[in-house]
PDB file of N, CA and C in Angstrom:
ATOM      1  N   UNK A   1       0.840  -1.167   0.000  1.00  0.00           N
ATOM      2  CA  UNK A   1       0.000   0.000   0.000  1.00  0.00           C
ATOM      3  C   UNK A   1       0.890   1.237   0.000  1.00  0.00           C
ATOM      4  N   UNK A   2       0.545   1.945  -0.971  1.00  0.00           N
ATOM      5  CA  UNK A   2       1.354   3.370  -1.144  1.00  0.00           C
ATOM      6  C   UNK A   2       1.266   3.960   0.476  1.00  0.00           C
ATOM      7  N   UNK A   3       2.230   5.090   0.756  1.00  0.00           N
ATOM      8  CA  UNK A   3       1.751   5.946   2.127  1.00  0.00           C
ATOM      9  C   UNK A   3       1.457   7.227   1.570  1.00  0.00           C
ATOM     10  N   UNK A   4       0.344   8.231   1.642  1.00  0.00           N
ATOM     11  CA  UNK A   4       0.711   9.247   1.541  1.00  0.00           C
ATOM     12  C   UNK A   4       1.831  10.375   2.293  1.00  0.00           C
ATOM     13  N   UNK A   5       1.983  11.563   1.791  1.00  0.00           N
ATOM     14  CA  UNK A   5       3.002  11.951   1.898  1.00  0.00           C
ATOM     15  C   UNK A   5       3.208  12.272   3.726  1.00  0.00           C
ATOM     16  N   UNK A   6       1.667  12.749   3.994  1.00  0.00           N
ATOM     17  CA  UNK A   6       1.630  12.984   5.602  1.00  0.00           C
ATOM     18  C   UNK A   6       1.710  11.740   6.374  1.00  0.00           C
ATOM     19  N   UNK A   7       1.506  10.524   5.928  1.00  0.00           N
ATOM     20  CA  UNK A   7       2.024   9.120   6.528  1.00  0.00           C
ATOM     21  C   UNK A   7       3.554   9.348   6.272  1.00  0.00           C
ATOM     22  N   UNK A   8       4.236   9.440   5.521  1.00  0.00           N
ATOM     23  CA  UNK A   8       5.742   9.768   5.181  1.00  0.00           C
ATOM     24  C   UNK A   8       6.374  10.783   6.165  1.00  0.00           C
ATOM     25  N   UNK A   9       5.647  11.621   6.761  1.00  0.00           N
ATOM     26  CA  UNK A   9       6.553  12.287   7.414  1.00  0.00           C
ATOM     27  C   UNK A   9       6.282  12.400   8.947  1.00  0.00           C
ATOM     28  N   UNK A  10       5.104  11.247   9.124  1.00  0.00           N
ATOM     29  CA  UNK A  10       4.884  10.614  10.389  1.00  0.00           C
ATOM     30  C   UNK A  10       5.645   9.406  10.994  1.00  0.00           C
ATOM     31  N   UNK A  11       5.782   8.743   9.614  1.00  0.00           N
ATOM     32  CA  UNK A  11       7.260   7.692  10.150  1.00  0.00           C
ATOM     33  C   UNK A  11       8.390   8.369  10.155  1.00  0.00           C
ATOM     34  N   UNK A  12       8.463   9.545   9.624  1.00  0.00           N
ATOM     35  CA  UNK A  12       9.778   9.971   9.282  1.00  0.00           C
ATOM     36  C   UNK A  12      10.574  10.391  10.597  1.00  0.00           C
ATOM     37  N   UNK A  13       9.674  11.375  11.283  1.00  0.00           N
ATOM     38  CA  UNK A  13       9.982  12.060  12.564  1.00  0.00           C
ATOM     39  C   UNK A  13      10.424  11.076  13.494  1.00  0.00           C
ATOM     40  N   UNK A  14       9.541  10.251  13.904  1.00  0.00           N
ATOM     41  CA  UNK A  14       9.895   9.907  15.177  1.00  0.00           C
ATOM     42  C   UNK A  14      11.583   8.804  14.914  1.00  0.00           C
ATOM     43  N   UNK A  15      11.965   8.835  13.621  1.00  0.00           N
ATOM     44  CA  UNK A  15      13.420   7.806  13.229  1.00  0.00           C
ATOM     45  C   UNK A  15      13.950   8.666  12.881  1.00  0.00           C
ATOM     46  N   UNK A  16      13.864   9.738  12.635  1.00  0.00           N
ATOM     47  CA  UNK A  16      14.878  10.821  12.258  1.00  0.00           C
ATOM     48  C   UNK A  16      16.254  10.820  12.896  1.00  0.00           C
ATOM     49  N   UNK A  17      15.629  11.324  14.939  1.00  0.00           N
ATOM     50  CA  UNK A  17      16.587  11.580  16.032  1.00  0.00           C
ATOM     51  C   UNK A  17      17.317  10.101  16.423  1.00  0.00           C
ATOM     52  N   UNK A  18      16.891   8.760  15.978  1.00  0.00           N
ATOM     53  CA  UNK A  18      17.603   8.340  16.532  1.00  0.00           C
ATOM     54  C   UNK A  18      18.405   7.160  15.586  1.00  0.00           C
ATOM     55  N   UNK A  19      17.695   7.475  14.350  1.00  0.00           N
ATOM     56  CA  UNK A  19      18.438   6.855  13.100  1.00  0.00           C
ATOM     57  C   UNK A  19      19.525   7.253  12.269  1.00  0.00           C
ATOM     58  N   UNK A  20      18.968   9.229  12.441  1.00  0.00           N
ATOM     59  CA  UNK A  20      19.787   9.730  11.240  1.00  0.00           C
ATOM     60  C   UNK A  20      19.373   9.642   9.955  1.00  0.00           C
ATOM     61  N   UNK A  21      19.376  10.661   9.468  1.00  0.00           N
ATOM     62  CA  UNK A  21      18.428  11.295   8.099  1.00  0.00           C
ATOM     63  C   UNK A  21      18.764   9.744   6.733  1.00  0.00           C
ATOM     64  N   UNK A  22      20.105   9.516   6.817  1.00  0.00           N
ATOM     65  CA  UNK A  22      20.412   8.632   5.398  1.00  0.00           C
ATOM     66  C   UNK A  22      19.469   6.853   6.013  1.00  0.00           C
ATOM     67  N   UNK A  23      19.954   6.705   7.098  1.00  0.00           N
ATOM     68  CA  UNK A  23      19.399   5.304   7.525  1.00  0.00           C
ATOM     69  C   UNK A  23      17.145   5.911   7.219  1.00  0.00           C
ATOM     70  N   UNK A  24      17.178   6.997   7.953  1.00  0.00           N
ATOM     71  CA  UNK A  24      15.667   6.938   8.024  1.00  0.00           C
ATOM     72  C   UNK A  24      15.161   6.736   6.494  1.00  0.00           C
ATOM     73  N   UNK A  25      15.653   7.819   5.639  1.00  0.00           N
ATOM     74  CA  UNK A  25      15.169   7.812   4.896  1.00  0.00           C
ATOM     75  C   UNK A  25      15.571   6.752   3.603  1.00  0.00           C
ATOM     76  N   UNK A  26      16.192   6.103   4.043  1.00  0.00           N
ATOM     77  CA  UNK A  26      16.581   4.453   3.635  1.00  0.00           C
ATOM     78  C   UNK A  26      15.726   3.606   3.555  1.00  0.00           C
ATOM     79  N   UNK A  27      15.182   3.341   4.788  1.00  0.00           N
ATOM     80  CA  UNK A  27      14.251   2.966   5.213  1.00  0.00           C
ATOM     81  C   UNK A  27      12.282   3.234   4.925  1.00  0.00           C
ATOM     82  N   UNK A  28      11.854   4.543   4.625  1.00  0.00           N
ATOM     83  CA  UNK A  28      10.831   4.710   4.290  1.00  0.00           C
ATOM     84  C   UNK A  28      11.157   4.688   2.009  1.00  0.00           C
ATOM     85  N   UNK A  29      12.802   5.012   1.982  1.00  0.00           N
ATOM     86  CA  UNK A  29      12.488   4.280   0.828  1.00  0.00           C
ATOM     87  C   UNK A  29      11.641   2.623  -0.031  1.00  0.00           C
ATOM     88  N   UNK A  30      11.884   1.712   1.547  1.00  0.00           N
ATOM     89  CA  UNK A  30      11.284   0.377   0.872  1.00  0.00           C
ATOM     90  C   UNK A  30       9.680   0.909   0.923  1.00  0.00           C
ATOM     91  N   UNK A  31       9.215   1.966   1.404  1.00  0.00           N
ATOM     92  CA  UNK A  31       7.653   1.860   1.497  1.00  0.00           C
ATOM     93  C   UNK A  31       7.139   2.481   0.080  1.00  0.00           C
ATOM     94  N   UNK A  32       6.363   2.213  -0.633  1.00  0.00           N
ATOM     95  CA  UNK A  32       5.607   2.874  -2.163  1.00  0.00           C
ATOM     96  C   UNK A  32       5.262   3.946  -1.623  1.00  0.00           C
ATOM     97  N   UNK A  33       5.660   5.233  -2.676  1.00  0.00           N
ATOM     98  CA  UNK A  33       5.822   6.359  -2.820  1.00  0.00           C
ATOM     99  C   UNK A  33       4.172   7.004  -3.651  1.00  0.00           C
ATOM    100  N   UNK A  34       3.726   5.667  -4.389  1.00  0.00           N
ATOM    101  CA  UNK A  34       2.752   5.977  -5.207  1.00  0.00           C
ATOM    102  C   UNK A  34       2.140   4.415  -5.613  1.00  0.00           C
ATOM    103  N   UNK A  35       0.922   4.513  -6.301  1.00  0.00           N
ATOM    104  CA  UNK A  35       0.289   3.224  -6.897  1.00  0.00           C
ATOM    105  C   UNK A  35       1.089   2.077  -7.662  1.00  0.00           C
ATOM    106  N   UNK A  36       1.641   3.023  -8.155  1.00  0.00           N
ATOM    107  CA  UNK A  36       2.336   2.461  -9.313  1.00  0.00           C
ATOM    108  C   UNK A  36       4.084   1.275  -9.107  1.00  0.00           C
ATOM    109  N   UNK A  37       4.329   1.608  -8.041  1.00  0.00           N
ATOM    110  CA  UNK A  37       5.332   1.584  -7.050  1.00  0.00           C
ATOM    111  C   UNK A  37       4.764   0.041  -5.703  1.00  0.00           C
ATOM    112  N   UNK A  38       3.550   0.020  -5.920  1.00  0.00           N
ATOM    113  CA  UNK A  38       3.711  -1.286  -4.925  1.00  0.00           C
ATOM    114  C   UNK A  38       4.101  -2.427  -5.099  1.00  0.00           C
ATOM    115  N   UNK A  39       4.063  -3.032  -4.152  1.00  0.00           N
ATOM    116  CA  UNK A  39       5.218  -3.856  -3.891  1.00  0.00           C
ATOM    117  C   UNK A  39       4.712  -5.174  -3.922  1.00  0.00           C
ATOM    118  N   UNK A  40       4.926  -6.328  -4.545  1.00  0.00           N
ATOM    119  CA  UNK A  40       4.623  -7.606  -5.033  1.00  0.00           C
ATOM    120  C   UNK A  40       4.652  -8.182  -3.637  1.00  0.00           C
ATOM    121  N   UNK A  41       3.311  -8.877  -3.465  1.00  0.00           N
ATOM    122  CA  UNK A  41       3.747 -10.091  -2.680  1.00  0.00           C
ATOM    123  C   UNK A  41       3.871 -11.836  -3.355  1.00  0.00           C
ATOM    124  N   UNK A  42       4.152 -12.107  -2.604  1.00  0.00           N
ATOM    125  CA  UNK A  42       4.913 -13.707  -3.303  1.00  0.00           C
ATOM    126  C   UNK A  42       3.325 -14.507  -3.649  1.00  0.00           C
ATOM    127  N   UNK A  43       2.314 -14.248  -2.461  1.00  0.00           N
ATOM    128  CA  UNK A  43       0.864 -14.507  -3.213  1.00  0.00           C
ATOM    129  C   UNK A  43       0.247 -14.044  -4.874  1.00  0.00           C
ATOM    130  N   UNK A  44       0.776 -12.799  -4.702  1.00  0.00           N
ATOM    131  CA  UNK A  44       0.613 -12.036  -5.488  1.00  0.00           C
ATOM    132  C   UNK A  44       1.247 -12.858  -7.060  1.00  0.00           C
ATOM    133  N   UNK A  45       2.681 -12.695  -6.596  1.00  0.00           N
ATOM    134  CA  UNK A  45       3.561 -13.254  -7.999  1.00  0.00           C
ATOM    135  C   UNK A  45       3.088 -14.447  -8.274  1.00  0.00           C
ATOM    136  N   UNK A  46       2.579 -15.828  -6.864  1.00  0.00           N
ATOM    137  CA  UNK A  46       2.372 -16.809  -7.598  1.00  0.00           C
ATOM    138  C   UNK A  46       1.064 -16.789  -8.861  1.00  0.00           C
ATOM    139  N   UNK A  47       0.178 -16.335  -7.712  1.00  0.00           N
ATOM    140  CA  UNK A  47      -1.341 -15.866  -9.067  1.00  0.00           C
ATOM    141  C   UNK A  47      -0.743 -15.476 -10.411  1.00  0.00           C
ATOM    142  N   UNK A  48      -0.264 -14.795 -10.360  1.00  0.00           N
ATOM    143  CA  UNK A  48       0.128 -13.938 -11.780  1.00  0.00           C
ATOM    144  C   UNK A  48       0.873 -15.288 -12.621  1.00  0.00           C
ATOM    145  N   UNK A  49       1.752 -15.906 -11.812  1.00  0.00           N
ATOM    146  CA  UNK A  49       2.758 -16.844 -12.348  1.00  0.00           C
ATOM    147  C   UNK A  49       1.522 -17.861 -12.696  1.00  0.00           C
ATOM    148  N   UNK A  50       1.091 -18.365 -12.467  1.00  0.00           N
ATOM    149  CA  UNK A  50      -0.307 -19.386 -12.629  1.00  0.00           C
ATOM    150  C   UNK A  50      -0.605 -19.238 -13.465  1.00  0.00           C
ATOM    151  N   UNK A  51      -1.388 -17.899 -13.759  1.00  0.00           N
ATOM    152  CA  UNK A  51      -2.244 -17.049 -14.832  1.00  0.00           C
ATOM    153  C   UNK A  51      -1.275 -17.334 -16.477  1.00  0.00           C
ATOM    154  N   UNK A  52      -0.336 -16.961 -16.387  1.00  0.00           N
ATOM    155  CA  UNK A  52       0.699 -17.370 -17.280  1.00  0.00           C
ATOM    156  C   UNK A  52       1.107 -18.206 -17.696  1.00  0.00           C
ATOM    157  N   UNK A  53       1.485 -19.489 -16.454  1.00  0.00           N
ATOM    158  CA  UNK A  53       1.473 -20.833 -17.511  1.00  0.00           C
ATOM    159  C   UNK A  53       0.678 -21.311 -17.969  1.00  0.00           C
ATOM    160  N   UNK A  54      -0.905 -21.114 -17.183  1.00  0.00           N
ATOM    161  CA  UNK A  54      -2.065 -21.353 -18.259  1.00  0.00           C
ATOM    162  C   UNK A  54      -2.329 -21.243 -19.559  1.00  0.00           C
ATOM    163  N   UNK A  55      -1.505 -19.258 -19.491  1.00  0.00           N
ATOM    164  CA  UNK A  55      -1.938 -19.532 -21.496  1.00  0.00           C
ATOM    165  C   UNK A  55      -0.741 -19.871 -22.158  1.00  0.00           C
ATOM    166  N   UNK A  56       0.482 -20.138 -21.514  1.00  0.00           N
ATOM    167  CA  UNK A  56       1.754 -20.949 -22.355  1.00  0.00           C
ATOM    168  C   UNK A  56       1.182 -22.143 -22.564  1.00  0.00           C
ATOM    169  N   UNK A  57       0.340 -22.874 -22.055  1.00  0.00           N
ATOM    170  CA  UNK A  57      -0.072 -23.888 -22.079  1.00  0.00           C
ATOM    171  C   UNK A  57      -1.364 -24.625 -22.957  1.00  0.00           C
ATOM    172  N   UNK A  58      -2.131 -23.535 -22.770  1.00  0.00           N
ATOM    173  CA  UNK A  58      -3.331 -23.430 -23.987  1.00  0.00           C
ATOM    174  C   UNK A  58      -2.422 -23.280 -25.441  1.00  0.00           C
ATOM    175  N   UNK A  59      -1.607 -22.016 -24.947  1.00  0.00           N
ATOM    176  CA  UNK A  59      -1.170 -21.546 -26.549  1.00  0.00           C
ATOM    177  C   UNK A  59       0.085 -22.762 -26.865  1.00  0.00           C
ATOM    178  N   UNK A  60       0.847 -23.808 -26.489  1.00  0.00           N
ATOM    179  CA  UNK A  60       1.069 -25.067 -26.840  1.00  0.00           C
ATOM    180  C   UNK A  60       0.181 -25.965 -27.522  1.00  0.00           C
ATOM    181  N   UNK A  61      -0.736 -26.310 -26.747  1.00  0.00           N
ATOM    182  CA  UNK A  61      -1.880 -27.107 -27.411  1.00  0.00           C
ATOM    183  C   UNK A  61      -2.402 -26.879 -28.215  1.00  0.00           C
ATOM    184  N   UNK A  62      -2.546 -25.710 -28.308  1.00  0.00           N
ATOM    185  CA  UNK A  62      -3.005 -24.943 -29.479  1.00  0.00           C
ATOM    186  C   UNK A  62      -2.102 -24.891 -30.972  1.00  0.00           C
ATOM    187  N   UNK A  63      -0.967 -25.001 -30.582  1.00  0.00           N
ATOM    188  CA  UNK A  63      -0.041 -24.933 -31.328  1.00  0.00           C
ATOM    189  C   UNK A  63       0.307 -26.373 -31.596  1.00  0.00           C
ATOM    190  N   UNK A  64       0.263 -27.428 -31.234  1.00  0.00           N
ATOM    191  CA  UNK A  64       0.306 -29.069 -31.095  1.00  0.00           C
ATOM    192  C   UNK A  64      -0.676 -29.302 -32.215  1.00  0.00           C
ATOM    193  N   UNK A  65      -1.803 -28.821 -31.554  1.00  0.00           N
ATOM    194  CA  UNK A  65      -3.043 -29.509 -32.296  1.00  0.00           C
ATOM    195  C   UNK A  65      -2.940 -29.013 -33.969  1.00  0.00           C
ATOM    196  N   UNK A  66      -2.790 -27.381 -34.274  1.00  0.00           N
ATOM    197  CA  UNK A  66      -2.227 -27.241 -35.614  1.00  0.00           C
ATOM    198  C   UNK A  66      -1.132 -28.052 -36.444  1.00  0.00           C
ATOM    199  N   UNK A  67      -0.199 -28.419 -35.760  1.00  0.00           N
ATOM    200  CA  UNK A  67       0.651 -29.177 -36.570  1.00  0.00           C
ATOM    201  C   UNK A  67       0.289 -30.349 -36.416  1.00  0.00           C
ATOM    202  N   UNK A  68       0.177 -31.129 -35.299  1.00  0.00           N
ATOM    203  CA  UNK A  68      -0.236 -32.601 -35.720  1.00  0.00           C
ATOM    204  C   UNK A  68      -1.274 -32.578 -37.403  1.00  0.00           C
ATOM    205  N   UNK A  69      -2.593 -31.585 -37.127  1.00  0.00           N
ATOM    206  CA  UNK A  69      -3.626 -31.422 -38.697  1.00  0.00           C
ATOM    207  C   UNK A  69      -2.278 -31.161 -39.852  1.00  0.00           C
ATOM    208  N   UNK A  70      -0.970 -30.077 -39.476  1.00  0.00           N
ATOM    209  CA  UNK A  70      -0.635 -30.463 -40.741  1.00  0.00           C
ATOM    210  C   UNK A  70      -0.149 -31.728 -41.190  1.00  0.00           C
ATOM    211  N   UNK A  71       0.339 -32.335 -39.989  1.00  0.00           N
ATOM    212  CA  UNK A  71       1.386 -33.786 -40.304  1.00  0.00           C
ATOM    213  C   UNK A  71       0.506 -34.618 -40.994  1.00  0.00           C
ATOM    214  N   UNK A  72      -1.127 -34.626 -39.996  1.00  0.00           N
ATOM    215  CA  UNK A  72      -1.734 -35.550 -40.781  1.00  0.00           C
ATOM    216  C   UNK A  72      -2.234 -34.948 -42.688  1.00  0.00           C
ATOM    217  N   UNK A  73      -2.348 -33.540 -42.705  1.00  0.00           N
ATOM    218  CA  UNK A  73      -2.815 -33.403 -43.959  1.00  0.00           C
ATOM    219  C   UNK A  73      -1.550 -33.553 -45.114  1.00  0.00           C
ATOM    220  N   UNK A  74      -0.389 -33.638 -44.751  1.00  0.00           N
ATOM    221  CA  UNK A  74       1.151 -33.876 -45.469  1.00  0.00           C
ATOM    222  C   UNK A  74       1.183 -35.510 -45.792  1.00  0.00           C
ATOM    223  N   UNK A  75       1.044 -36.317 -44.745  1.00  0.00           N
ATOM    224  CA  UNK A  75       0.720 -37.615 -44.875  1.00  0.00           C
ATOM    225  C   UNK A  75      -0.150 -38.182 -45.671  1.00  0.00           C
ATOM    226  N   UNK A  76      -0.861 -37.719 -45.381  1.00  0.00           N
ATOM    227  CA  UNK A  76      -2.814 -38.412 -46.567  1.00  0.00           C
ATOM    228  C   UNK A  76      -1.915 -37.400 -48.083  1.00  0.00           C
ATOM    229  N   UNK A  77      -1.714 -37.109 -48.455  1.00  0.00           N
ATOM    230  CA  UNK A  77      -0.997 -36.627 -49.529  1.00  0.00           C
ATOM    231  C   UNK A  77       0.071 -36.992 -50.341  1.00  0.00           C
ATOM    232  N   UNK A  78       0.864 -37.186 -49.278  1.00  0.00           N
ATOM    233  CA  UNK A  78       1.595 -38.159 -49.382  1.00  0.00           C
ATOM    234  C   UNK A  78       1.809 -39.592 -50.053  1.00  0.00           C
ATOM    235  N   UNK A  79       0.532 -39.905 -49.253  1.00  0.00           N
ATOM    236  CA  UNK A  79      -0.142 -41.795 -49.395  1.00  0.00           C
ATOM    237  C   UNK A  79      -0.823 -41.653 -50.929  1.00  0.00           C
ATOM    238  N   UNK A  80      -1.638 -40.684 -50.951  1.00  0.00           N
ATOM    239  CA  UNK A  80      -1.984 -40.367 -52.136  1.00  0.00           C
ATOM    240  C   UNK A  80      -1.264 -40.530 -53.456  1.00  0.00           C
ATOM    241  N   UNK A  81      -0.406 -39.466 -53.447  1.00  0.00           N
ATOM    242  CA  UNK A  81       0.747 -39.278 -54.448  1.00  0.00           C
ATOM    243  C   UNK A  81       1.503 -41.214 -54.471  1.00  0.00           C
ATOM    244  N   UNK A  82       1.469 -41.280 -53.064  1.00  0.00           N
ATOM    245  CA  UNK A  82       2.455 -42.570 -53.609  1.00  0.00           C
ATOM    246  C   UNK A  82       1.638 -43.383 -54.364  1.00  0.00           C
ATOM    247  N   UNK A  83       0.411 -43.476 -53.800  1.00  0.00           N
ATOM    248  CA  UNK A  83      -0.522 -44.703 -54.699  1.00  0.00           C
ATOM    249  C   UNK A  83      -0.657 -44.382 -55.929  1.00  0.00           C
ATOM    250  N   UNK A  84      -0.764 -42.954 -56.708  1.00  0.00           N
ATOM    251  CA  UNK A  84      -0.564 -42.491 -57.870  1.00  0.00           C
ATOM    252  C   UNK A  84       0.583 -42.822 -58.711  1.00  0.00           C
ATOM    253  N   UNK A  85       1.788 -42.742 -57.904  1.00  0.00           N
ATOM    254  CA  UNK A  85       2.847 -42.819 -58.674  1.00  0.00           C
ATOM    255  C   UNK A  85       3.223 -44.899 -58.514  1.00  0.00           C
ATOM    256  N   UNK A  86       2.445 -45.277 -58.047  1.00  0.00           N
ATOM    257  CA  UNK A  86       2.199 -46.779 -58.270  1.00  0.00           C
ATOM    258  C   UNK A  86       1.590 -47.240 -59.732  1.00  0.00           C
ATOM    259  N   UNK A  87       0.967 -46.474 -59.281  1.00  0.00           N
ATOM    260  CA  UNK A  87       0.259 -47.178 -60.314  1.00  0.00           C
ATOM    261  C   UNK A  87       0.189 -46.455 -62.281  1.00  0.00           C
ATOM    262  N   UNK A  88       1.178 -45.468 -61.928  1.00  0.00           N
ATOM    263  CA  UNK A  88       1.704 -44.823 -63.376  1.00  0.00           C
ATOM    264  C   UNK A  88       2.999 -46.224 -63.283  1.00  0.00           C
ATOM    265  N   UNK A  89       3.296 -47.116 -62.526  1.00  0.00           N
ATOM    266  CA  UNK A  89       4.828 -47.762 -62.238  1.00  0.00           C
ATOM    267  C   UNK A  89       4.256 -48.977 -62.782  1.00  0.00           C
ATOM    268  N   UNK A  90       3.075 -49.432 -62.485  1.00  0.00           N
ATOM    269  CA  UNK A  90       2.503 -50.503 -62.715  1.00  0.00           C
ATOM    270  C   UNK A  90       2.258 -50.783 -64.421  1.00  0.00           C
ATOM    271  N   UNK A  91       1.855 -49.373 -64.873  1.00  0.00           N
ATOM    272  CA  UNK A  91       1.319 -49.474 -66.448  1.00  0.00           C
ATOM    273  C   UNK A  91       2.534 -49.262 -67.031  1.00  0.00           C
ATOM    274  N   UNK A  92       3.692 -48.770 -66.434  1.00  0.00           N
ATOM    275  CA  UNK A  92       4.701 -48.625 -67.464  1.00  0.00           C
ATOM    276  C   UNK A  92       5.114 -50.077 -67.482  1.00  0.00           C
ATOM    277  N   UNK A  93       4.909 -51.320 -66.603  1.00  0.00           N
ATOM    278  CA  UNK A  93       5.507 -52.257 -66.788  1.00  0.00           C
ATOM    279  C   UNK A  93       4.614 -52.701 -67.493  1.00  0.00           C
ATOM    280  N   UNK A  94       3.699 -53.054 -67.568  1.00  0.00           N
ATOM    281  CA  UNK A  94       2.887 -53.769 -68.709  1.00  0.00           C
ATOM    282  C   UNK A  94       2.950 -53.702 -69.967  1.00  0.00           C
TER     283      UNK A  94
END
């Protein structure tokens, strides 16, 4: 959670006198300054991480299932052509 700025200078004071300005303000550096600035929790990252291998995972299968259709449509074509070129093999021997 961001602090606003008057939360910022409510932690600030009372660590000032006995921290010293570089340690205090060291310190209210780890706190978000703004929205944009907060801070991940590991709950947080796993969800997100989840969310993500899901669609690496769709978009695999997805990607599986297209090529297996081409292998099989390369194959039946294949079989095709060969039985064709059989049987141009067959009449040339006759």
């Amino acid at each position: 959670m961001a602090l606003s700025q008057k939360h910022r200078a409510a932690r600030y004071e009372p660590f000032l006198p006995q921290m010293g300005e570089d340690v205090t303000e060291a310190l209210l550096a780890e706190f978000p300054a703004g929205e944009g600035d907060e801070i991940v929790t590991k709950t947080i990252l796993r969800a997100e991480l989840a969310e993500l291998r899901t669609e690496m995972h769709e978009l695999a299968a997805g990607t599986n299932r297209r090529l297996a259709t081409v292998a099989l449509g390369v194959t039946g074509g294949l079989i095709t052509a060969g039985g064709g070129m059989t049987s141009v093999a067959v009449a040339a021997v006759r």
